[in-house]
C-alpha atoms as a PDB file:
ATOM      1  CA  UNK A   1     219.820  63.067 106.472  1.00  0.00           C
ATOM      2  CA  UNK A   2     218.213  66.170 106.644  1.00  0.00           C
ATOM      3  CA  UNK A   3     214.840  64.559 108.141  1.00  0.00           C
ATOM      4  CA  UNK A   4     217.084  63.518 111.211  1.00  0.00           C
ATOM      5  CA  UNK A   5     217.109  65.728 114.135  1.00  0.00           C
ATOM      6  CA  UNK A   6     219.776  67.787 114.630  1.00  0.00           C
ATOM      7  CA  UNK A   7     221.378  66.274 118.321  1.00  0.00           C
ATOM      8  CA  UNK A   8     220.789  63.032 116.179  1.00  0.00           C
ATOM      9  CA  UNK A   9     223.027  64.378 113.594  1.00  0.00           C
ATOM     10  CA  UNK A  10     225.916  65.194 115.903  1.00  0.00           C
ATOM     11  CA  UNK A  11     225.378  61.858 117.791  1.00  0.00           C
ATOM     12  CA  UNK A  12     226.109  60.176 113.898  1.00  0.00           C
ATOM     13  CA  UNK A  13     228.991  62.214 113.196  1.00  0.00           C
ATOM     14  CA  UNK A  14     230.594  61.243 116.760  1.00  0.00           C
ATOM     15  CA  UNK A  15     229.229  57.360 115.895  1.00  0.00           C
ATOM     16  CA  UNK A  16     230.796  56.748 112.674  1.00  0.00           C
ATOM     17  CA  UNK A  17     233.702  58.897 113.215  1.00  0.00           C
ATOM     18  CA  UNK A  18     234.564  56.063 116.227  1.00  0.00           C
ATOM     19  CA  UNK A  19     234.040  53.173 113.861  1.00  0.00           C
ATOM     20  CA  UNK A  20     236.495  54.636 111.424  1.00  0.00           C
ATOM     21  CA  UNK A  21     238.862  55.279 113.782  1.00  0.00           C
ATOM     22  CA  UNK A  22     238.495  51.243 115.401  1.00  0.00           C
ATOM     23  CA  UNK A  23     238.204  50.268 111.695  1.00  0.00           C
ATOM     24  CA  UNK A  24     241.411  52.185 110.521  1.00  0.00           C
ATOM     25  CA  UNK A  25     243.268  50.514 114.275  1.00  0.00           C
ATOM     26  CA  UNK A  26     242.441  47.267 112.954  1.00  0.00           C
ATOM     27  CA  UNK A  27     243.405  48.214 109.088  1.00  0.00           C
ATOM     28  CA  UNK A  28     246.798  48.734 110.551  1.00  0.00           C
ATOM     29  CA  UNK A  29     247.452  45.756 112.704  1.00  0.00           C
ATOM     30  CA  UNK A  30     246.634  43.333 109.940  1.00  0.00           C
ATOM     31  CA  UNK A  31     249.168  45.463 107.201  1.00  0.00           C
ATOM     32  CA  UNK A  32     251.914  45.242 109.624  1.00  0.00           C
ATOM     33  CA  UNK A  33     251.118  41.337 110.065  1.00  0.00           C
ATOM     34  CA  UNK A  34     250.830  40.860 106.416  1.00  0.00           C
ATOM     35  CA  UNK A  35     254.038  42.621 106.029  1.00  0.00           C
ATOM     36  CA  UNK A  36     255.840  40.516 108.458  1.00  0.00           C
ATOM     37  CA  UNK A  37     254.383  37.294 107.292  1.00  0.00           C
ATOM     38  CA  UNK A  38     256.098  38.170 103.583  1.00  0.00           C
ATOM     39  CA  UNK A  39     258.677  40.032 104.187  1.00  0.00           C
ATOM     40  CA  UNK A  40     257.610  43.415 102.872  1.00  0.00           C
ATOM     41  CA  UNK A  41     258.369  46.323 104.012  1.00  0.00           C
ATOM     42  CA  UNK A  42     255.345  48.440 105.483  1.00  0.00           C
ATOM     43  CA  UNK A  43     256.288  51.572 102.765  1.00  0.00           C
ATOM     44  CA  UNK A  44     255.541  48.736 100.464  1.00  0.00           C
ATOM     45  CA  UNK A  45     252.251  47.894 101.890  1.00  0.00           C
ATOM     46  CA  UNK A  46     250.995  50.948 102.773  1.00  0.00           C
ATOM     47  CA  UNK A  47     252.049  52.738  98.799  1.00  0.00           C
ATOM     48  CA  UNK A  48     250.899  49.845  96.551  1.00  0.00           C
ATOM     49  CA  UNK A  49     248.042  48.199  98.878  1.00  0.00           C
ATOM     50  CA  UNK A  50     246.674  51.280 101.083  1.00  0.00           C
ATOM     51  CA  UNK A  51     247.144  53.597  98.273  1.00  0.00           C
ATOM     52  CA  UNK A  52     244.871  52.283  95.979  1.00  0.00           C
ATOM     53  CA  UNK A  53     242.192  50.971  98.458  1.00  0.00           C
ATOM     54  CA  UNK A  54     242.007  54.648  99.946  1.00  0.00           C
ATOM     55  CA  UNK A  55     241.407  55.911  96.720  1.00  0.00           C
ATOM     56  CA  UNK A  56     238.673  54.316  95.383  1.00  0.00           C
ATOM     57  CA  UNK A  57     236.243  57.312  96.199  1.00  0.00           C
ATOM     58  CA  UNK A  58     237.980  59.249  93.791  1.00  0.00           C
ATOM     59  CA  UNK A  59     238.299  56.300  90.889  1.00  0.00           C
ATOM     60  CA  UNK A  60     234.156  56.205  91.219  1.00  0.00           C
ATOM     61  CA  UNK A  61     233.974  59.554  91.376  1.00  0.00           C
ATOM     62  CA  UNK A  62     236.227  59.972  88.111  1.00  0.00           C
ATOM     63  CA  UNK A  63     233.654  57.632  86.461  1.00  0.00           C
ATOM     64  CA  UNK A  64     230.590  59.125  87.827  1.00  0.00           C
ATOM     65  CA  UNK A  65     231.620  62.805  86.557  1.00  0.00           C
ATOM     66  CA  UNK A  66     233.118  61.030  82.907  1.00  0.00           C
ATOM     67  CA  UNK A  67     229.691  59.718  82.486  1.00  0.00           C
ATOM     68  CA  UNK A  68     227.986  62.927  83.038  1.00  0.00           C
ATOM     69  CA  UNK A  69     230.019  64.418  80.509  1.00  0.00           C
ATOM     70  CA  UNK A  70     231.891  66.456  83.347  1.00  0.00           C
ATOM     71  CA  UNK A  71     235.416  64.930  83.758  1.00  0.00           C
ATOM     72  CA  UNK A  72     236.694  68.670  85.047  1.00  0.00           C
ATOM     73  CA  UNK A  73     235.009  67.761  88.652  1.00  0.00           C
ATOM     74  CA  UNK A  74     236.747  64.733  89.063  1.00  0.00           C
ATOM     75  CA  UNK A  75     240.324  66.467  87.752  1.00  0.00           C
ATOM     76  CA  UNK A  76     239.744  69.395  90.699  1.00  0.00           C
ATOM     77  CA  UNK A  77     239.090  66.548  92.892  1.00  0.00           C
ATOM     78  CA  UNK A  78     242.109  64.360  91.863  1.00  0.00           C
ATOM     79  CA  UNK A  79     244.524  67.789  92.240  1.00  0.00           C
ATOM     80  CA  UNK A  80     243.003  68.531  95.446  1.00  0.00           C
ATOM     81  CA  UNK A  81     243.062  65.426  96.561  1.00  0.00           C
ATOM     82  CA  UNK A  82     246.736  65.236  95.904  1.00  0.00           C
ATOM     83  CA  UNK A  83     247.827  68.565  97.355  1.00  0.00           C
ATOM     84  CA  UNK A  84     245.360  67.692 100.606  1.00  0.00           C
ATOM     85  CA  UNK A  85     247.024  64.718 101.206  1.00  0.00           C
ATOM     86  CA  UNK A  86     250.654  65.674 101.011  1.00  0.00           C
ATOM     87  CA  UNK A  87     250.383  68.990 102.979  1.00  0.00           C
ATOM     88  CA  UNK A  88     247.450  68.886 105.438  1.00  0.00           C
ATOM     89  CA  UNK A  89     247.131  64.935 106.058  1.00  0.00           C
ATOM     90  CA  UNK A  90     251.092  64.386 105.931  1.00  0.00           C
ATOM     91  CA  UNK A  91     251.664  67.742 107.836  1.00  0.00           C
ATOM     92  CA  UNK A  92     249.285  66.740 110.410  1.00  0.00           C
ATOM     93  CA  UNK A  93     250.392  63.354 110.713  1.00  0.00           C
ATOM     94  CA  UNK A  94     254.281  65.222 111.385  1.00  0.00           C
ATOM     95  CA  UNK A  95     252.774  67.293 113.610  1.00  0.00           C
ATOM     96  CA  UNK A  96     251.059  64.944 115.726  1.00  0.00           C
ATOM     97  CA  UNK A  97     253.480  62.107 115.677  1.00  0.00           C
ATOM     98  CA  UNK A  98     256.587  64.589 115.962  1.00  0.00           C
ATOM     99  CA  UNK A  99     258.280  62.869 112.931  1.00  0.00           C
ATOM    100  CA  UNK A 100     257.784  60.384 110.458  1.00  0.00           C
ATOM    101  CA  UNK A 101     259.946  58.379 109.030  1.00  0.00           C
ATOM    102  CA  UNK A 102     260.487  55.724 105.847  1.00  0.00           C
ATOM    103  CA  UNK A 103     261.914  52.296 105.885  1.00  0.00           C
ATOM    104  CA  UNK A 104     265.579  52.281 106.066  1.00  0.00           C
ATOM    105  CA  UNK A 105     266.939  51.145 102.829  1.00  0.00           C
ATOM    106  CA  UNK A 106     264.290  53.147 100.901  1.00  0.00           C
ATOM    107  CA  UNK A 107     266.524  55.028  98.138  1.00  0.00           C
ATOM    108  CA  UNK A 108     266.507  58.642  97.209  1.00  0.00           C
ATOM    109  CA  UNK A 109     265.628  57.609  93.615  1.00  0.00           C
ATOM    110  CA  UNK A 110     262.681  55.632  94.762  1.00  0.00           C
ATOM    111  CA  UNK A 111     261.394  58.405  96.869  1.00  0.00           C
ATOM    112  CA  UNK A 112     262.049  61.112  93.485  1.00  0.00           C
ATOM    113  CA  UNK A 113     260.497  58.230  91.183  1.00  0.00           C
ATOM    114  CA  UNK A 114     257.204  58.072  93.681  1.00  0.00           C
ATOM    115  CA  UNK A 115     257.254  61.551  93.679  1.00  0.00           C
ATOM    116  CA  UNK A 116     257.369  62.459  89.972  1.00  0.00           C
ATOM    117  CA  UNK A 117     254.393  60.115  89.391  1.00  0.00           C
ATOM    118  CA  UNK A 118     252.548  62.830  92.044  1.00  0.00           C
ATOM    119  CA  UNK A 119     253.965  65.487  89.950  1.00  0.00           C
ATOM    120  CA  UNK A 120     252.860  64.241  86.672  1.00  0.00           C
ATOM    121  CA  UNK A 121     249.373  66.199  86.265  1.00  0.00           C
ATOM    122  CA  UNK A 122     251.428  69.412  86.629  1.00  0.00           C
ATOM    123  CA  UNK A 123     252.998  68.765  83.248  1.00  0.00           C
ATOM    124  CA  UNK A 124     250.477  67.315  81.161  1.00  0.00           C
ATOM    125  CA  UNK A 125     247.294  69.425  82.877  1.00  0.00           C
ATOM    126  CA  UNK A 126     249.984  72.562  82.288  1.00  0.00           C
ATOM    127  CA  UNK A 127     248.549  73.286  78.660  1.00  0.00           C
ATOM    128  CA  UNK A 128     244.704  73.094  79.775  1.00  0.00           C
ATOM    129  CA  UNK A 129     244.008  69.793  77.978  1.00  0.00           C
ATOM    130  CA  UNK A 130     243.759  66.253  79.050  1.00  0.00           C
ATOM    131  CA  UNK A 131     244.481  63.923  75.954  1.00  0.00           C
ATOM    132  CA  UNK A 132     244.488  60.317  75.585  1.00  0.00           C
ATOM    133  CA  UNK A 133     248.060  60.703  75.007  1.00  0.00           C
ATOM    134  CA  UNK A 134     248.211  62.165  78.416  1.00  0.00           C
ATOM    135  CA  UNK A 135     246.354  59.744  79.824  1.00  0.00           C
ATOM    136  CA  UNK A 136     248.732  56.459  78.375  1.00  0.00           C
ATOM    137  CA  UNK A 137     251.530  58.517  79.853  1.00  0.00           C
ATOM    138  CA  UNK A 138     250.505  58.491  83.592  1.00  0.00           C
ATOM    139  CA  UNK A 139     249.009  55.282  83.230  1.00  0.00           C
ATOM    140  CA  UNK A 140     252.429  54.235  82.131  1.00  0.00           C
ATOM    141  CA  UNK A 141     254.140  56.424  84.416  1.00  0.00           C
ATOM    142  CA  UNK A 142     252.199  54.292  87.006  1.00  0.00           C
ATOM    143  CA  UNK A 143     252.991  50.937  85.914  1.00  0.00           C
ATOM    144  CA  UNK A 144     256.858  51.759  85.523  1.00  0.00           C
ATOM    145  CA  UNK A 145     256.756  52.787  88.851  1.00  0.00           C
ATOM    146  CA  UNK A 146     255.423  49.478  90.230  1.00  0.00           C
ATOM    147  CA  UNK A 147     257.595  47.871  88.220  1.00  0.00           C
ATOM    148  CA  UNK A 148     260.434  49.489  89.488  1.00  0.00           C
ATOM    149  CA  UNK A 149     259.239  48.782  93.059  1.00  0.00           C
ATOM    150  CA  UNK A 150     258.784  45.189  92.619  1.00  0.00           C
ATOM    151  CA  UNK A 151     261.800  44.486  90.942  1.00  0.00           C
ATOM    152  CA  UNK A 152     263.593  46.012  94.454  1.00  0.00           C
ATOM    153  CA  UNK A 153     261.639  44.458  96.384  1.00  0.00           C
ATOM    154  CA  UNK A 154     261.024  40.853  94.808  1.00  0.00           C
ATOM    155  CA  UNK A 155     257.080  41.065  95.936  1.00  0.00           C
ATOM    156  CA  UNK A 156     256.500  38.802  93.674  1.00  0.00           C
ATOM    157  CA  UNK A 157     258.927  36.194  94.715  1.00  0.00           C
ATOM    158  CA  UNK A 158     257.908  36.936  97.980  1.00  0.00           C
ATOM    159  CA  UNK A 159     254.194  36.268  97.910  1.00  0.00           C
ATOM    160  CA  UNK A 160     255.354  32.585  96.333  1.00  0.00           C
ATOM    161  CA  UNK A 161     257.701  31.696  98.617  1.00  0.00           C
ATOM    162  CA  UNK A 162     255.142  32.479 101.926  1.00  0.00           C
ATOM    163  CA  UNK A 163     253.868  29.589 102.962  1.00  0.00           C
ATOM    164  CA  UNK A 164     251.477  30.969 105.789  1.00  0.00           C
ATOM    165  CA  UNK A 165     248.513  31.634 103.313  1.00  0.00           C
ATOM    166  CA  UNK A 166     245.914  30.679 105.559  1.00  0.00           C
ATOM    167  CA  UNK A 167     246.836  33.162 107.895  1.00  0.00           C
ATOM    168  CA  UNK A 168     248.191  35.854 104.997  1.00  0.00           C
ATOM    169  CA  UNK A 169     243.988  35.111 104.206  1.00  0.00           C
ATOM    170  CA  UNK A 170     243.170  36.174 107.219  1.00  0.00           C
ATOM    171  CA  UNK A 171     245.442  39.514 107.363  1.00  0.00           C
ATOM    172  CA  UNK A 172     243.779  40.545 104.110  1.00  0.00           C
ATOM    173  CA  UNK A 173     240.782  39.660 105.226  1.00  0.00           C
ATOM    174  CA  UNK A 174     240.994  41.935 107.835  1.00  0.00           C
ATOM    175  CA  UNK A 175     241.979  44.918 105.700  1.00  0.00           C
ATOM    176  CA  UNK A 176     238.891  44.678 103.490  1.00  0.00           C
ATOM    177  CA  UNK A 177     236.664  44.468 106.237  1.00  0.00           C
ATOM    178  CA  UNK A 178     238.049  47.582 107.804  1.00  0.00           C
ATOM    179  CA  UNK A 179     238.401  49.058 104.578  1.00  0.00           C
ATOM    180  CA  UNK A 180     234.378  48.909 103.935  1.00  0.00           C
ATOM    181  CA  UNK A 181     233.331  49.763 107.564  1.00  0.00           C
ATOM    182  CA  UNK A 182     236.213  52.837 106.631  1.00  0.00           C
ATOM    183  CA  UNK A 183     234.102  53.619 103.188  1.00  0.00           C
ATOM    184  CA  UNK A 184     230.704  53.554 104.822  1.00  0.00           C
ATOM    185  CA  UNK A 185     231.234  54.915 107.468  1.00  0.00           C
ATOM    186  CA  UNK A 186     232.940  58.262 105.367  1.00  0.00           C
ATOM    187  CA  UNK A 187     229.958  58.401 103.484  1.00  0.00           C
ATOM    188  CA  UNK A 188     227.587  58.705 106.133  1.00  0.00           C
ATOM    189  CA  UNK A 189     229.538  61.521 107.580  1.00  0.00           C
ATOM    190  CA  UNK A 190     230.241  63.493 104.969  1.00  0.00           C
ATOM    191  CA  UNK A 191     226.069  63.380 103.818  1.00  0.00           C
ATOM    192  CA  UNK A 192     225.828  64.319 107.935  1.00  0.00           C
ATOM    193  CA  UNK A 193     228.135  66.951 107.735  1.00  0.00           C
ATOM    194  CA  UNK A 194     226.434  67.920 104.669  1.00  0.00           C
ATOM    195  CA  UNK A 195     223.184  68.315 106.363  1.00  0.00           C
ATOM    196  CA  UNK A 196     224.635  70.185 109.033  1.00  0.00           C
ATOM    197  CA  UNK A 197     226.500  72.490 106.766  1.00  0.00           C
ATOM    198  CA  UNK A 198     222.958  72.960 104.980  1.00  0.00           C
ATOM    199  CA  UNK A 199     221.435  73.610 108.743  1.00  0.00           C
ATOM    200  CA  UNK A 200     223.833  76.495 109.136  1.00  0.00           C
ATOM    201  CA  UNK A 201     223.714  77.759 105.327  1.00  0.00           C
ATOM    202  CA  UNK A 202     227.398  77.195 105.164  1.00  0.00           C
ATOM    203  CA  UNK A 203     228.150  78.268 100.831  1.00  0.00           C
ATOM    204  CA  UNK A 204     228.604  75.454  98.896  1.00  0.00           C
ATOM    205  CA  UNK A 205     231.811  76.410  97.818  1.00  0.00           C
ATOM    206  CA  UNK A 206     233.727  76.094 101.073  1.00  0.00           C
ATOM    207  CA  UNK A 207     231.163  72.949 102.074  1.00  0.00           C
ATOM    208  CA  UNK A 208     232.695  71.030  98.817  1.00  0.00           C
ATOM    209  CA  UNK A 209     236.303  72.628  99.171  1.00  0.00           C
ATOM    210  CA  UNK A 210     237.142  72.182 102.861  1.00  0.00           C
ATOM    211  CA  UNK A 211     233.926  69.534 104.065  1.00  0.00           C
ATOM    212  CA  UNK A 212     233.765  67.005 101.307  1.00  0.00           C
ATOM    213  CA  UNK A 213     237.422  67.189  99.529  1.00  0.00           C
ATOM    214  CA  UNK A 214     238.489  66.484 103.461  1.00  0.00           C
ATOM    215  CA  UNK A 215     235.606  63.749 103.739  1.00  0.00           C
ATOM    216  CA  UNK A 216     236.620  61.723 100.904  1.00  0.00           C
ATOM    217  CA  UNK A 217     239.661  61.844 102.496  1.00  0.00           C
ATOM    218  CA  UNK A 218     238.415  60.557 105.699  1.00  0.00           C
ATOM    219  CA  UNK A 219     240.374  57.147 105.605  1.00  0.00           C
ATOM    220  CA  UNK A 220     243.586  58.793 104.928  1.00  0.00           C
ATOM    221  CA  UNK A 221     242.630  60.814 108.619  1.00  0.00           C
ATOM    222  CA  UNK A 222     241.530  58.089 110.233  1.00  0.00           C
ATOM    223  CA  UNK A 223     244.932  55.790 109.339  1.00  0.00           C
ATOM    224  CA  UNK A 224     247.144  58.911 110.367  1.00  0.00           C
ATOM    225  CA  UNK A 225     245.218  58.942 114.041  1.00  0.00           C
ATOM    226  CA  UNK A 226     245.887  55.252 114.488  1.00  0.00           C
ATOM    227  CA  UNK A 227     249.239  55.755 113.671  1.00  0.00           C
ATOM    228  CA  UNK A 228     249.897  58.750 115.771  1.00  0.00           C
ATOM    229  CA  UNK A 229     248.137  55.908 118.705  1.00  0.00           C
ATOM    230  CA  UNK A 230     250.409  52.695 117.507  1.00  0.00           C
ATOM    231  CA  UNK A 231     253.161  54.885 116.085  1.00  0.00           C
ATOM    232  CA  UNK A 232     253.119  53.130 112.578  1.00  0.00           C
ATOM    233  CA  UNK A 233     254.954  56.176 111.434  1.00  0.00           C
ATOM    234  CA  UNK A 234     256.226  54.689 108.165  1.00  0.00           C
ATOM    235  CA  UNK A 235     252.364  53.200 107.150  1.00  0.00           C
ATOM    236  CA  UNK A 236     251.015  56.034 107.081  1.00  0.00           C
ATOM    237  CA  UNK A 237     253.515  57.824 105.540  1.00  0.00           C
ATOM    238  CA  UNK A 238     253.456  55.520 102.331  1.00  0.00           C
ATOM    239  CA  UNK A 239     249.834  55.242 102.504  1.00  0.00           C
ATOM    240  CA  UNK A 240     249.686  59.458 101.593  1.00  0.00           C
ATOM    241  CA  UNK A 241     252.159  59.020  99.447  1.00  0.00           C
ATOM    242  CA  UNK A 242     250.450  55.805  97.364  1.00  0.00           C
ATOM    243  CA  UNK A 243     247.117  57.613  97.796  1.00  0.00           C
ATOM    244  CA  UNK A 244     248.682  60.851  95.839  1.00  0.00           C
ATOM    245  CA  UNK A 245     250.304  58.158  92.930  1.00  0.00           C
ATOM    246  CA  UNK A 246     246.921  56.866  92.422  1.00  0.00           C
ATOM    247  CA  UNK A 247     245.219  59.968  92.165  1.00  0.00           C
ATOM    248  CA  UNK A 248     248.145  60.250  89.036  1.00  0.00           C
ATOM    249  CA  UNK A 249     246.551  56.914  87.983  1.00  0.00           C
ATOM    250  CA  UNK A 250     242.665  57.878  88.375  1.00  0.00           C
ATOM    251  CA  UNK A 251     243.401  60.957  85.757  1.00  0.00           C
ATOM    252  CA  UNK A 252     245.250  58.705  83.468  1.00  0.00           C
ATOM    253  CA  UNK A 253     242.317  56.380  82.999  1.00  0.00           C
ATOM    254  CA  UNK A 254     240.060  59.496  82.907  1.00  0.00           C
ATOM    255  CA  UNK A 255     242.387  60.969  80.000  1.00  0.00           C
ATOM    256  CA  UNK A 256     241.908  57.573  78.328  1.00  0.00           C
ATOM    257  CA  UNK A 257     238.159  57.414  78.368  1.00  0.00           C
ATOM    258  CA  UNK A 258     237.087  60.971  78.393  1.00  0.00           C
ATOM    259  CA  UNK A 259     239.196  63.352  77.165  1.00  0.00           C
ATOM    260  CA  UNK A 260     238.462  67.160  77.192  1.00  0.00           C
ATOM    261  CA  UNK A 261     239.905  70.531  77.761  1.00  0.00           C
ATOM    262  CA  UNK A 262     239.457  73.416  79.996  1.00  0.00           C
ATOM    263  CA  UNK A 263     238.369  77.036  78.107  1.00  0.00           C
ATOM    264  CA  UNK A 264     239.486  78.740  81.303  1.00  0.00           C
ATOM    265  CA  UNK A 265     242.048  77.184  83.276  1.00  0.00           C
ATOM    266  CA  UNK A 266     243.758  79.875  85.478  1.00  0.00           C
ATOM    267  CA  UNK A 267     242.405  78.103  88.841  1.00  0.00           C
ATOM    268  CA  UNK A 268     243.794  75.077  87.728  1.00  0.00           C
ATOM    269  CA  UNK A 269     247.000  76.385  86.820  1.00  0.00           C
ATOM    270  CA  UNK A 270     247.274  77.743  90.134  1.00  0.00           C
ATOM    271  CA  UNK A 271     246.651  74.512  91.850  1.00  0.00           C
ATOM    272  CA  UNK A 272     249.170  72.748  89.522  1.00  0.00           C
ATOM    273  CA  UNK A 273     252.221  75.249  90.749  1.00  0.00           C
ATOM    274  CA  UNK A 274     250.576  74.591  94.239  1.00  0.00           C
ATOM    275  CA  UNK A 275     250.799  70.758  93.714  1.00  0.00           C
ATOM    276  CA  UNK A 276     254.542  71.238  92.394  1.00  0.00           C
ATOM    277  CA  UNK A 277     255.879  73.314  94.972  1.00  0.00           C
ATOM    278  CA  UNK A 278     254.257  71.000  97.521  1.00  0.00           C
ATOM    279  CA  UNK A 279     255.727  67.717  95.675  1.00  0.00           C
ATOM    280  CA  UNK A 280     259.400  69.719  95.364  1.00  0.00           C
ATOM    281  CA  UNK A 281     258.836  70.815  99.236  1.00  0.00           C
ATOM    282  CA  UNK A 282     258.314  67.000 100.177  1.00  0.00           C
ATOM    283  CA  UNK A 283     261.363  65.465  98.078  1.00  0.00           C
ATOM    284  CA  UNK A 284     263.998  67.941  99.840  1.00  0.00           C
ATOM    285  CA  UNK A 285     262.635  67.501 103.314  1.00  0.00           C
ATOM    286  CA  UNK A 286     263.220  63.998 102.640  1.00  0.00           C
ATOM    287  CA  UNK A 287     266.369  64.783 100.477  1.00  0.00           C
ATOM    288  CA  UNK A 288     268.471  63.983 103.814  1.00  0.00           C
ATOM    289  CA  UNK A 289     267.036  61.951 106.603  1.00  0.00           C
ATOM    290  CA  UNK A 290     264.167  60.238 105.182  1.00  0.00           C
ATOM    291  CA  UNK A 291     261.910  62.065 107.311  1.00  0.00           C
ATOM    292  CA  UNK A 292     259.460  64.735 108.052  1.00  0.00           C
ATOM    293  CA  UNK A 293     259.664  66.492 110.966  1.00  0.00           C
ATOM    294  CA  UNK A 294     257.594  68.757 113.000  1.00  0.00           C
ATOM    295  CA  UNK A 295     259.112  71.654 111.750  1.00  0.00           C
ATOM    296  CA  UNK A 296     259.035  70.652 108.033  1.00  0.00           C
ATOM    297  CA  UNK A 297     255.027  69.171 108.896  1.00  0.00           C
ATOM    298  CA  UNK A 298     254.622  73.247 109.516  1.00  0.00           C
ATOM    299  CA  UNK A 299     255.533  74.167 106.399  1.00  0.00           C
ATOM    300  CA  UNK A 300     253.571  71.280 104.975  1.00  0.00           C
ATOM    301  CA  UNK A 301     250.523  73.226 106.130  1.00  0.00           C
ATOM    302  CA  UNK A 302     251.516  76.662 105.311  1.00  0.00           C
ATOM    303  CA  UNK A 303     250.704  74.862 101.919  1.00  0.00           C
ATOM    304  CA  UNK A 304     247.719  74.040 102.312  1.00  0.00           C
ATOM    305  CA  UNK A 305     246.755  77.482 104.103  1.00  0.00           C
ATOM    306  CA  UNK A 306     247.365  79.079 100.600  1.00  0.00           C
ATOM    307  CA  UNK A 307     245.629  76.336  98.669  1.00  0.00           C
ATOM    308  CA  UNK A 308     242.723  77.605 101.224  1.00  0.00           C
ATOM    309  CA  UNK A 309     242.794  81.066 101.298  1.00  0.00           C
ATOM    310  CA  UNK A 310     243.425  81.275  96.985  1.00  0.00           C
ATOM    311  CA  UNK A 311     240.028  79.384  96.367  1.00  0.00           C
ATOM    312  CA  UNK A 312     238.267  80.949  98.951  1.00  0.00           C
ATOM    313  CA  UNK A 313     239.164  84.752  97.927  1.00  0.00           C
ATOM    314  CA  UNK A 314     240.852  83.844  94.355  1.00  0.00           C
ATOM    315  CA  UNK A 315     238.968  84.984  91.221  1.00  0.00           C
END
């Protein structure tokens, strides 16, 4: 990227950014399709199907860093992934769209049981350590929780009963198309942006903190804009949400495979309380209305601010 000049760059980063934007428009009109055609809700689509497409950058980053024999990268990318999403990306999203809101009928307990799964690395990562012990438990924790969901939903029995497959084929079609233009075109901006940070001798430390940890979060951006357009509040919403679960189920395999402990883990013990508080913030805005509002999106980001300003200036 480097070799490119640097109008060039810009023109890339303005490029690709409208692709993923188009592809996320498109990502969205098919879920809410595919939810229609079976009955689902969209929280349902957006948690289990979003969720764990939109994280696949972190799953092969997990297995890039286990294989170097470095699995701490990927856990300070799976934590700050997880507080990222559920203060800056769902503030934002509150922010922009003035509220957003979950499916009626969604339960308090499903919304604490989602939660806890987000919560999960605060308790096991608490002693500095990430066993394979750990790692069955939020695999498990994972599992239990889709469980759970299906059994209230009947997605299952839903998926048999539909009788539109052809079209259902095209839907998800759709989504995996998007998806990829989505991945590829994240990549390319975030080795842009890369070049351009190295153009400007930006540190590395806030180039990987704020520049990449938000660039492998790109699709999560790009689906909150083309909600804010279409107003799929509740899509995006789960879609955060699913996204922060999964990075609970990334670790779990990474416990499994590579376990390995910190010898100085006061940063991450930090970002653990950080992830809590964010996690307990999120449950009692919800706690009554099953929303977020502007207001509560505000303090979403005040989060995030001290996420910011601790690893910038933090020793």
């Amino acid at each position: 990227m480097q070799s490119f000049p640097f109008v060039w760059q810009i023109g890339l980063l303005l490029g690709f950014g409208l692709v993923l934007t188009t592809a996320a428009d498109m990502v969205l009109r098919a879920a809410t399709s595919l939810a229609k055609r079976y009955g689902l809700t969209s929280y349902t689509i957006g948690f289990l199907l979003f969720g764990l497409i939109t994280s696949t950058p972190e799953f092969f980053v997990a297995l890039e860093s286990a294989a170097d024999g470095v699995p701490q990268l990927a856990v300070g990318n799976l934590i700050g992934g997880s507080i990222l999403l559920l203060s800056l990306v769902m503030g934002i999203s509150s922010v922009l769209l003035g509220r957003i809101t979950l499916d009626h009928g969604l339960s308090f307990g499903e919304i604490a049981l989602s939660s806890s799964v987000v919560a999960a690395p605060v308790i096991v990562l608490w002693d500095g350590s990430l066993s394979r012990t750990d790692g069955l438990f939020m695999v498990g924790l994972y599992a239990l929780h889709v469980f759970l969901l299906n059994r209230e939903k009947k997605i299952l029995e839903r998926l048999r009963k539909n009788n539109s497959k052809r079209h259902a084929g095209y839907d998800a079609a759709t989504i995996l198309v998007g998806f990829a233009a989505m991945a590829v075109s994240a990549k390319i901006i975030v080795e842009t942006a890369g070049s351009i940070a190295s153009f400007f001798s930006i540190p590395p430390l806030v180039f990987g903190l704020i520049l990449l940890s938000l660039g492998t979060n790109l699709p999560e951006f790009a689906l909150a804009v083309g909600a804010a357009i279409q107003r799929k509040k509740t899509v995006a919403f789960a879609d955060f949400l699913g996204s922060s679960a999964a990075n609970t189920l990334i670790l779990g395999f990474l416990g499994l495979v590579s376990p390995f402990s910190f010898a100085a883990h006061q940063k991450l013990t930090v970002s653990l309380i950080l992830l809590g508080s964010v996690v307990a913030y999120f449950v009692w805005a919800l706690s009554s209305r099953r929303d977020i509002t502007r207001k509560e999106g505000i303090g979403l980001l005040f989060f995030y601010a001290i996420f910011i300003i601790y690893e910038l200036l933090g020793q």
